[in-house]
Every structure is written in structure tokens, then in C-alpha cells.
C-alpha atoms as a PDB file:
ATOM      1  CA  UNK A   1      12.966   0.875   8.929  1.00  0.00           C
ATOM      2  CA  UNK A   2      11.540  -0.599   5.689  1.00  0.00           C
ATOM      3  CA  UNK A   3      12.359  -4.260   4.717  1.00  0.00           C
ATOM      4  CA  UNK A   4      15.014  -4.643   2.105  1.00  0.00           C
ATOM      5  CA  UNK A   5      12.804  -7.766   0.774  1.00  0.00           C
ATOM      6  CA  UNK A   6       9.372  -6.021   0.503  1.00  0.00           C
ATOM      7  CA  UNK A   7       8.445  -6.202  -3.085  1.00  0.00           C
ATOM      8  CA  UNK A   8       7.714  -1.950  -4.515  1.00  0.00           C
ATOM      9  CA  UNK A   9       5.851  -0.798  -7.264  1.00  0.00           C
ATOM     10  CA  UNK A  10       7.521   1.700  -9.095  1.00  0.00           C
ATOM     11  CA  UNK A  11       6.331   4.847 -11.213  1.00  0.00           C
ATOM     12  CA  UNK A  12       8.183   3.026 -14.200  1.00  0.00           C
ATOM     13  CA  UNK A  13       6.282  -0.387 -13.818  1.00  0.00           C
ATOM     14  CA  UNK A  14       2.962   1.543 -13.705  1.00  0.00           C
ATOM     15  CA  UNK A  15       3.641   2.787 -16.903  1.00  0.00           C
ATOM     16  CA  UNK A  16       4.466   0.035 -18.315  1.00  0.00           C
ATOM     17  CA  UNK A  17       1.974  -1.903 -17.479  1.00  0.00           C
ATOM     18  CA  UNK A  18      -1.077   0.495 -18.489  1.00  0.00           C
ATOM     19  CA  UNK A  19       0.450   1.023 -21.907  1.00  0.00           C
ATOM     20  CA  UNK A  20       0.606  -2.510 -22.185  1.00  0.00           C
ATOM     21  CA  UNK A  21      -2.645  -2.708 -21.041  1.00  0.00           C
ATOM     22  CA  UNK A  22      -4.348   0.415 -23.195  1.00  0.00           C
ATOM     23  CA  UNK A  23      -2.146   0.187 -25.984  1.00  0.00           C
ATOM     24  CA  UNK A  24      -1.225   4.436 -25.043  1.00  0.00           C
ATOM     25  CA  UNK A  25       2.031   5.213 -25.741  1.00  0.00           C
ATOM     26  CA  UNK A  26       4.151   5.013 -22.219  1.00  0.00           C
ATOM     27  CA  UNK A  27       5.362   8.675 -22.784  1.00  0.00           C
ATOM     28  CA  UNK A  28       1.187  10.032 -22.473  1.00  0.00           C
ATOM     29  CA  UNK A  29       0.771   7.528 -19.739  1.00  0.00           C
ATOM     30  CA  UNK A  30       4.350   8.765 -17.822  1.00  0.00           C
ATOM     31  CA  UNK A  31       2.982  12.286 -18.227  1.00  0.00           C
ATOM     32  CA  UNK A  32      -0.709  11.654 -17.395  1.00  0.00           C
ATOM     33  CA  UNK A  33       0.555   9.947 -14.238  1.00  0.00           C
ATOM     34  CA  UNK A  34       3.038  12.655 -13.689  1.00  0.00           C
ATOM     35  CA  UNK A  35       0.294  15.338 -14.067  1.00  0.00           C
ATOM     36  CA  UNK A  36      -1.775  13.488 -11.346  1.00  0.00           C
ATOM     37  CA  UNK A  37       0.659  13.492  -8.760  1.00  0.00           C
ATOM     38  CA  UNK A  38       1.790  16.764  -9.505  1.00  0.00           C
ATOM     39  CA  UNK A  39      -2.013  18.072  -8.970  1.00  0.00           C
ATOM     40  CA  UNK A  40      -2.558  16.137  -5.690  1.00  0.00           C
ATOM     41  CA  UNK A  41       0.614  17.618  -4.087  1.00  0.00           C
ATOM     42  CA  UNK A  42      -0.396  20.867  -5.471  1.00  0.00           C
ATOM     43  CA  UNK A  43      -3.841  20.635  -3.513  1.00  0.00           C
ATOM     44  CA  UNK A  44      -1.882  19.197  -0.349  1.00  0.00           C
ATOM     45  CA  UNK A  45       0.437  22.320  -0.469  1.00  0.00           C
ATOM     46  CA  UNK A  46      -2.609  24.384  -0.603  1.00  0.00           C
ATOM     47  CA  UNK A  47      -4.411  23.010   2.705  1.00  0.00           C
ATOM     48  CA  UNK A  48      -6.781  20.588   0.517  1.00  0.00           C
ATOM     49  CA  UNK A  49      -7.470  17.225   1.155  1.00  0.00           C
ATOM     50  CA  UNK A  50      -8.147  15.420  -2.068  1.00  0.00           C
ATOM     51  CA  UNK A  51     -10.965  12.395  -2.116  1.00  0.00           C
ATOM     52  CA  UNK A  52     -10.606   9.476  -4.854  1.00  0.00           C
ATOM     53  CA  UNK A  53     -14.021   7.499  -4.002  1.00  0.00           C
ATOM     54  CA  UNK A  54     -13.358   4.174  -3.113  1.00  0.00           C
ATOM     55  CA  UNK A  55      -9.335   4.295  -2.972  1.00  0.00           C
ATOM     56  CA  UNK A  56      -9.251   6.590  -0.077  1.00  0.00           C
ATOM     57  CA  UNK A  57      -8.571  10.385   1.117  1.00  0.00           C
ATOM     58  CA  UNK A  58      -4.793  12.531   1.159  1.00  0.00           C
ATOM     59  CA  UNK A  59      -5.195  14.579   4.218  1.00  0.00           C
ATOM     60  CA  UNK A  60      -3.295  17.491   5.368  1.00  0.00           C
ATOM     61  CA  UNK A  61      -2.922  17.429   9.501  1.00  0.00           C
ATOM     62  CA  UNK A  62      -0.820  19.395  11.841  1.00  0.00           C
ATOM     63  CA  UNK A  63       1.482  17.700  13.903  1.00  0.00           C
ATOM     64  CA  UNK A  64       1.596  19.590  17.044  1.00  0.00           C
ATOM     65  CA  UNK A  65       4.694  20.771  19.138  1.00  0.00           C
ATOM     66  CA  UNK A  66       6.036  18.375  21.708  1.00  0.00           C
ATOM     67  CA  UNK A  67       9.125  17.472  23.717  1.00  0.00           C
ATOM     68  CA  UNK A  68      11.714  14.792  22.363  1.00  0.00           C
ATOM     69  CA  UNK A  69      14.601  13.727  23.695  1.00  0.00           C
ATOM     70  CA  UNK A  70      18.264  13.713  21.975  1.00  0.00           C
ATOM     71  CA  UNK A  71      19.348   9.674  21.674  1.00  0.00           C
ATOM     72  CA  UNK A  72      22.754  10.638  22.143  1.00  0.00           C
ATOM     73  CA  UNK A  73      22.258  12.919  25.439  1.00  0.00           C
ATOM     74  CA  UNK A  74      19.144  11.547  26.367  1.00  0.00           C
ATOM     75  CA  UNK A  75      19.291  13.948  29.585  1.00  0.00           C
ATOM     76  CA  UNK A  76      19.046  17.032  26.799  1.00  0.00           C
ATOM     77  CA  UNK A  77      15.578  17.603  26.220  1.00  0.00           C
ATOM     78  CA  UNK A  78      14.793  18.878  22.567  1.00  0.00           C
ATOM     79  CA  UNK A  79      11.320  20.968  21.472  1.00  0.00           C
ATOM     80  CA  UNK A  80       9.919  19.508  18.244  1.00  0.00           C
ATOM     81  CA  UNK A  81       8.020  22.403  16.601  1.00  0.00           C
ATOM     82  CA  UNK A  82       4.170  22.469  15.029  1.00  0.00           C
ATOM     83  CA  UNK A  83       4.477  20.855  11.645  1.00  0.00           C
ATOM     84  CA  UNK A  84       2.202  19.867   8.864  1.00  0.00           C
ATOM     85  CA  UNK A  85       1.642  16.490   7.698  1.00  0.00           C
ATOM     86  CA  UNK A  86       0.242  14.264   5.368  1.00  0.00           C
ATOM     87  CA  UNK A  87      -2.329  11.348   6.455  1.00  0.00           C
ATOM     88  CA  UNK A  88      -3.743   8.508   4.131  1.00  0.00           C
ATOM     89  CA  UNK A  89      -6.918   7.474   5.055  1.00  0.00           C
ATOM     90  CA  UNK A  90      -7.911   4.396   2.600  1.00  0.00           C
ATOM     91  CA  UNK A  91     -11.072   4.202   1.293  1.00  0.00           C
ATOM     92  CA  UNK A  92     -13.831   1.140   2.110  1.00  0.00           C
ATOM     93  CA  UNK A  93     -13.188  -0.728  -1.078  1.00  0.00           C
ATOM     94  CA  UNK A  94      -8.967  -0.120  -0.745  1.00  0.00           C
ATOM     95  CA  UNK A  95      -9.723  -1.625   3.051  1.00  0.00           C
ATOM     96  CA  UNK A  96     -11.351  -4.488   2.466  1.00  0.00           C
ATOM     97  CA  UNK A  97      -9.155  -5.656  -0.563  1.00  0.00           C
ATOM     98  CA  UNK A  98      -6.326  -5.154   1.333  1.00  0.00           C
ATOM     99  CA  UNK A  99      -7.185  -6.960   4.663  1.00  0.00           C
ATOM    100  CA  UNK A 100      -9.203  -9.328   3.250  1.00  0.00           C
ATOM    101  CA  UNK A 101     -11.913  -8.473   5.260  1.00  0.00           C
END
């Protein structure tokens, strides 16, 4: 489960803050943004991985079929089918600003 104190970044405060910081209008900077996430789950839908140098890489894997168990009858054994998934791998630069490393 997430924590209900971890500070987020929103969409909305990105926007903000690069028109602020570009002087663009937030509307062009909303859709720009928009655009760009739009295109990277359109390559993601289409088997692609997409590469930003430095930040990191959007990967799409495939989970593979195993055997889970039902929590509430945890004698009932349940098949989890194949599935596709998406992996972040960060970049060197993301890494090391991150972890401090």
C-alpha cells in the first residue's frame, strides 16, 4: 500500500511550474505534456520500449502464468494467466541523483 504522507507530484504542478519557469502559456505546456504521455503509451501498446537518455527506459515485459492462491480459501488454488507489463528501468544519471550514490 502507498503512504498517505508521501509527498506526489502531480500533472497540474508540472505545469505550473514550467510555465512559470518558460513563461509558455500552461494550456501549450498541459498539452505538450499531454502529447508526451500519450506517445509513450502509444509505443508501450505497440510492443516498444521507449529510451529517454539519462532518465531511464519504459519497457514492455510479459509476466508469465503462475499459480496463486485465493486469501479467502487459501486451500483453492487459482491460475494467474500470461500478462504484459510495464518495467521502469532508470537511467545512470536518474540513479545516482536519486540514491545519492
Amino acid at each position: 500500500m502507498s503512504d498517505p504522507l508521501k509527498k506526489r507530484t502531480t500533472k497540474r504542478e508540472l505545469v505550473v511550474r514550467i510555465a512559470n519557469e518558460t513563461g509558455l502559456i500552461q494550456q501549450d505546456v498541459y498539452d505538450v505534456i499531454q502529447k508526451t504521455l500519450d506517445y509513450i503509451t502509444e509505443s508501450l501498446a505497440n510492443g516498444e520500449d521507449v529510451e529517454f537518455r539519462n532518465f531511464g527506459v519504459f519497457e514492455v515485459t510479459e509476466r508469465k502464468q503462475r499459480i496463486g492462491r485465493n486469501p479467502n480459501k487459501p486451500e483453492q488454488t487459482v491460475t494467474i494467466p500470461t500478462r504484459k507489463v510495464v518495467k521502469f528501468k532508470p537511467g545512470k544519471i536518474m540513479k545516482q541523483q536519486v540514491t545519492g550514490d
